[in-house]
C-alpha atoms as a PDB file:
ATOM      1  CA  UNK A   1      35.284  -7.563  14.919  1.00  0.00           C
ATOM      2  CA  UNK A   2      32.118  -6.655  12.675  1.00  0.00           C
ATOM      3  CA  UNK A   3      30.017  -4.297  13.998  1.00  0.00           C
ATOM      4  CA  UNK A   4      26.459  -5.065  13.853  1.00  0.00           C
ATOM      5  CA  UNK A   5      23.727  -2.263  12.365  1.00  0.00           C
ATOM      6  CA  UNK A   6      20.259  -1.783  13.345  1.00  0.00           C
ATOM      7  CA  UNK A   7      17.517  -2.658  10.606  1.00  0.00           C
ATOM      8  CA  UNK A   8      16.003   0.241   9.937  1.00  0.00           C
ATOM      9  CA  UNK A   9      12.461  -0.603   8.483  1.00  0.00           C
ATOM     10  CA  UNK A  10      10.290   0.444   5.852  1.00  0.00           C
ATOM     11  CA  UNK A  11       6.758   2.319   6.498  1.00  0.00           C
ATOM     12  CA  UNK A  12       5.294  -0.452   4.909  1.00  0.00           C
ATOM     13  CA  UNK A  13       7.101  -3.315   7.551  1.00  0.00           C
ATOM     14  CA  UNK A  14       6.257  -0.800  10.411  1.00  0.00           C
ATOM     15  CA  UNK A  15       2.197  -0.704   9.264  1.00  0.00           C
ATOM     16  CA  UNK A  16       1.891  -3.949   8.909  1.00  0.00           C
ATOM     17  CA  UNK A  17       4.135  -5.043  12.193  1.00  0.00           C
ATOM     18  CA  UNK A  18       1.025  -2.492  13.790  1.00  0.00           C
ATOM     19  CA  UNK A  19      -2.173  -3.316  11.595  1.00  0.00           C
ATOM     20  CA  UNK A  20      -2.179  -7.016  11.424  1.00  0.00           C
ATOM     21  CA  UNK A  21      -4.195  -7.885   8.073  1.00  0.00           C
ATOM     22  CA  UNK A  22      -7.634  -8.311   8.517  1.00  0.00           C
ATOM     23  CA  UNK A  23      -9.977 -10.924   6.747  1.00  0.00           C
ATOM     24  CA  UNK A  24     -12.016  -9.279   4.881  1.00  0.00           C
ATOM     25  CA  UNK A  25     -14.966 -10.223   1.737  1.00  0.00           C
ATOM     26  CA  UNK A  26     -13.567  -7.750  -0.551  1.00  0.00           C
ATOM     27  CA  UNK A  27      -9.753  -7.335  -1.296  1.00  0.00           C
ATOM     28  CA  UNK A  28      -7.872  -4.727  -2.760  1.00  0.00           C
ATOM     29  CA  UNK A  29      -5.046  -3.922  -5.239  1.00  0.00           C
ATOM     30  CA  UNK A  30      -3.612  -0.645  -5.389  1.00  0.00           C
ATOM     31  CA  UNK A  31      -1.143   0.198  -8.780  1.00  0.00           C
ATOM     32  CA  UNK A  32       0.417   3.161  -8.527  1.00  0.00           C
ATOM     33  CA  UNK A  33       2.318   5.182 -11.877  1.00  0.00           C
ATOM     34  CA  UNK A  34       5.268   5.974 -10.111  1.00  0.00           C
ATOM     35  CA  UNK A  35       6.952   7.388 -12.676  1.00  0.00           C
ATOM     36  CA  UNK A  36       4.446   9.940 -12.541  1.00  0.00           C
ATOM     37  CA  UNK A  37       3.524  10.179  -8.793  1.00  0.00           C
ATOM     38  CA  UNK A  38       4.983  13.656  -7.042  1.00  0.00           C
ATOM     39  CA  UNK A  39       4.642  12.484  -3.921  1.00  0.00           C
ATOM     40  CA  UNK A  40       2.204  14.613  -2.943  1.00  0.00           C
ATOM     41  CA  UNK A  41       0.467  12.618  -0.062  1.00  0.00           C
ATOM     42  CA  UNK A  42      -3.191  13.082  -0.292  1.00  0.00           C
ATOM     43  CA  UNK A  43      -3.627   9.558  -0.754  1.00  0.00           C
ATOM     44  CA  UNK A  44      -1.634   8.921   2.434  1.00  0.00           C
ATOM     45  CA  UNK A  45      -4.018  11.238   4.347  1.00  0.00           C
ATOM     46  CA  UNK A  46      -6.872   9.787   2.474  1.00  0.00           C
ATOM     47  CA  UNK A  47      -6.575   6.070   3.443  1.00  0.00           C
ATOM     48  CA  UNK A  48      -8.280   4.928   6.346  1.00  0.00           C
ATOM     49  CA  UNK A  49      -6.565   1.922   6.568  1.00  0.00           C
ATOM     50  CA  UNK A  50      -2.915   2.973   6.181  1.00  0.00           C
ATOM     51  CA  UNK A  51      -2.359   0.717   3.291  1.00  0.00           C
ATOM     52  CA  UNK A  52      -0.404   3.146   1.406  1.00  0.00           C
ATOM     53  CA  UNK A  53       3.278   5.066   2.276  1.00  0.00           C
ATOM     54  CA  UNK A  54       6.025   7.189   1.376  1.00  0.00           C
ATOM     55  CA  UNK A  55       8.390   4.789  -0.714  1.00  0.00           C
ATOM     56  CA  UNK A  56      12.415   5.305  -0.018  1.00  0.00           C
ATOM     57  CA  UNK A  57      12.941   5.452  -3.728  1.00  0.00           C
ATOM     58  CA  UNK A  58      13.626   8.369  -6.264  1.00  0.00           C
ATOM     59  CA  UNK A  59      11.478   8.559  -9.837  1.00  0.00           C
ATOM     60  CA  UNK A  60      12.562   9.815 -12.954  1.00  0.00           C
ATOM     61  CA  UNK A  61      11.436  13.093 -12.178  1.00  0.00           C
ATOM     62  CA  UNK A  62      13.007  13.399  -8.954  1.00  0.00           C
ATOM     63  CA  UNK A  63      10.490  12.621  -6.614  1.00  0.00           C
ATOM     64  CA  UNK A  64       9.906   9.761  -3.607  1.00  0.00           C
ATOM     65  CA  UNK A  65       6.742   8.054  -4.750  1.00  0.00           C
ATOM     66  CA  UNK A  66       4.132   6.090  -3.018  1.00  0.00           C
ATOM     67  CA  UNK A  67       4.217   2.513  -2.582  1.00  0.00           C
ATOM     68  CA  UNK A  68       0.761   0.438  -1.319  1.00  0.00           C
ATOM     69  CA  UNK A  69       0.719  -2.753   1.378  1.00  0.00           C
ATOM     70  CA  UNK A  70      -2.261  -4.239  -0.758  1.00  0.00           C
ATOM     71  CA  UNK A  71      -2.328  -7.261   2.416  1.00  0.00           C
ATOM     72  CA  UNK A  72      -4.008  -3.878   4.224  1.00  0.00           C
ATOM     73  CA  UNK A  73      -5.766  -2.654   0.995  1.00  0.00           C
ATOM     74  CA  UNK A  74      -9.998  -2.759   1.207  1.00  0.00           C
ATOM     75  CA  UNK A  75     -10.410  -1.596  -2.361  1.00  0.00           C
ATOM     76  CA  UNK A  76     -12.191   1.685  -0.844  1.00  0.00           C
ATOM     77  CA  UNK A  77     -10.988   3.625  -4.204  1.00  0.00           C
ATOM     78  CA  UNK A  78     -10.425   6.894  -2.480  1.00  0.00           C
ATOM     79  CA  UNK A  79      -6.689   7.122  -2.620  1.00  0.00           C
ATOM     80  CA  UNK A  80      -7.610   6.771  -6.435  1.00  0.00           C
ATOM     81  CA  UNK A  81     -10.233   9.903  -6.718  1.00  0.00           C
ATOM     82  CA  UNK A  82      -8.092  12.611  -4.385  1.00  0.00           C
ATOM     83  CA  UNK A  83      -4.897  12.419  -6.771  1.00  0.00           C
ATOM     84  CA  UNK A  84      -4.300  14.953  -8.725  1.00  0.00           C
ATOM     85  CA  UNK A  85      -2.579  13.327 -11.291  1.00  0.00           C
ATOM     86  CA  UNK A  86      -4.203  10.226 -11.540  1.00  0.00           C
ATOM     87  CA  UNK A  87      -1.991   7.909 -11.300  1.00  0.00           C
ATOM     88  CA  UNK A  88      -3.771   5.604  -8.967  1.00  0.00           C
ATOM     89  CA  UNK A  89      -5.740   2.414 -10.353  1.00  0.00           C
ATOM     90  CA  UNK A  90      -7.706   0.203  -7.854  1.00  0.00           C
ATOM     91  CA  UNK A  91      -9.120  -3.252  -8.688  1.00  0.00           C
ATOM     92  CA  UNK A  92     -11.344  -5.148  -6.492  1.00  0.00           C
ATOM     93  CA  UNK A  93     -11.673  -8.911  -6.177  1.00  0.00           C
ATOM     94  CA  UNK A  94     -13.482 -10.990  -3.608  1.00  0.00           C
ATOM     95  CA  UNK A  95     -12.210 -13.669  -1.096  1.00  0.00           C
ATOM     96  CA  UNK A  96     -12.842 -16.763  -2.071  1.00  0.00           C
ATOM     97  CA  UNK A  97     -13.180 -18.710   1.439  1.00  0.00           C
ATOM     98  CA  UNK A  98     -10.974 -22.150   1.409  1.00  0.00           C
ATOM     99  CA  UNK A  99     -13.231 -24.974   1.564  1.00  0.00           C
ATOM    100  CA  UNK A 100     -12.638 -27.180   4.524  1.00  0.00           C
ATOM    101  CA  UNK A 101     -12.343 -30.854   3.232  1.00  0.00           C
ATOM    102  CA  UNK A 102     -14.499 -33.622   5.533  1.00  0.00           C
ATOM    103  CA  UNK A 103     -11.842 -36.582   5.234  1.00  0.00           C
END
């Protein structure tokens, strides 16, 4: 008989399970270094639309690093001024709306 284990979920399935994506004119990317990133969580605290979380993995230099949801990502940029190390690029595009065709 298999036994069978609950799912545990990442922060990022959890956030966007509670924050359904919103449309929006201006869409953001988030890239973040992390073979730099130390984890330190300002950006986390700094984000006001919980696009970015504590990743499950390990970097080269020991640490958890953070990993972005850029469906929840505005392209605000302040996740990329408050780090320290700056290892936080943003780039901004805008939504191109999809034409509706009149056939």
């Amino acid at each position: 008989m298999q036994k069978h284990l609950p799912k545990f979920l990442t922060m990022v399935e959890i956030l966007t399970a509670i924050a359904p994506v919103k449309q929006r004119k201006v869409k953001g990317k988030v890239l973040i270094d992390s073979k730099r990133c130390k984890a330190c969580e300002i950006c986390i605290a700094e984000c006001k639309e919980q696009a970015l979380s504590l990743g499950e993995n390990i970097n080269q230099r020991g640490y958890r690093f953070i990993v972005a949801n850029n469906d929840l990502c505005t392209g605000c940029v302040n996740c990329a001024l408050v780090c320290p190390d700056a290892v936080i690029t943003v780039y901004r595009t805008n939504v191109k709306k999809k034409k509706e065709s009149t056939t």
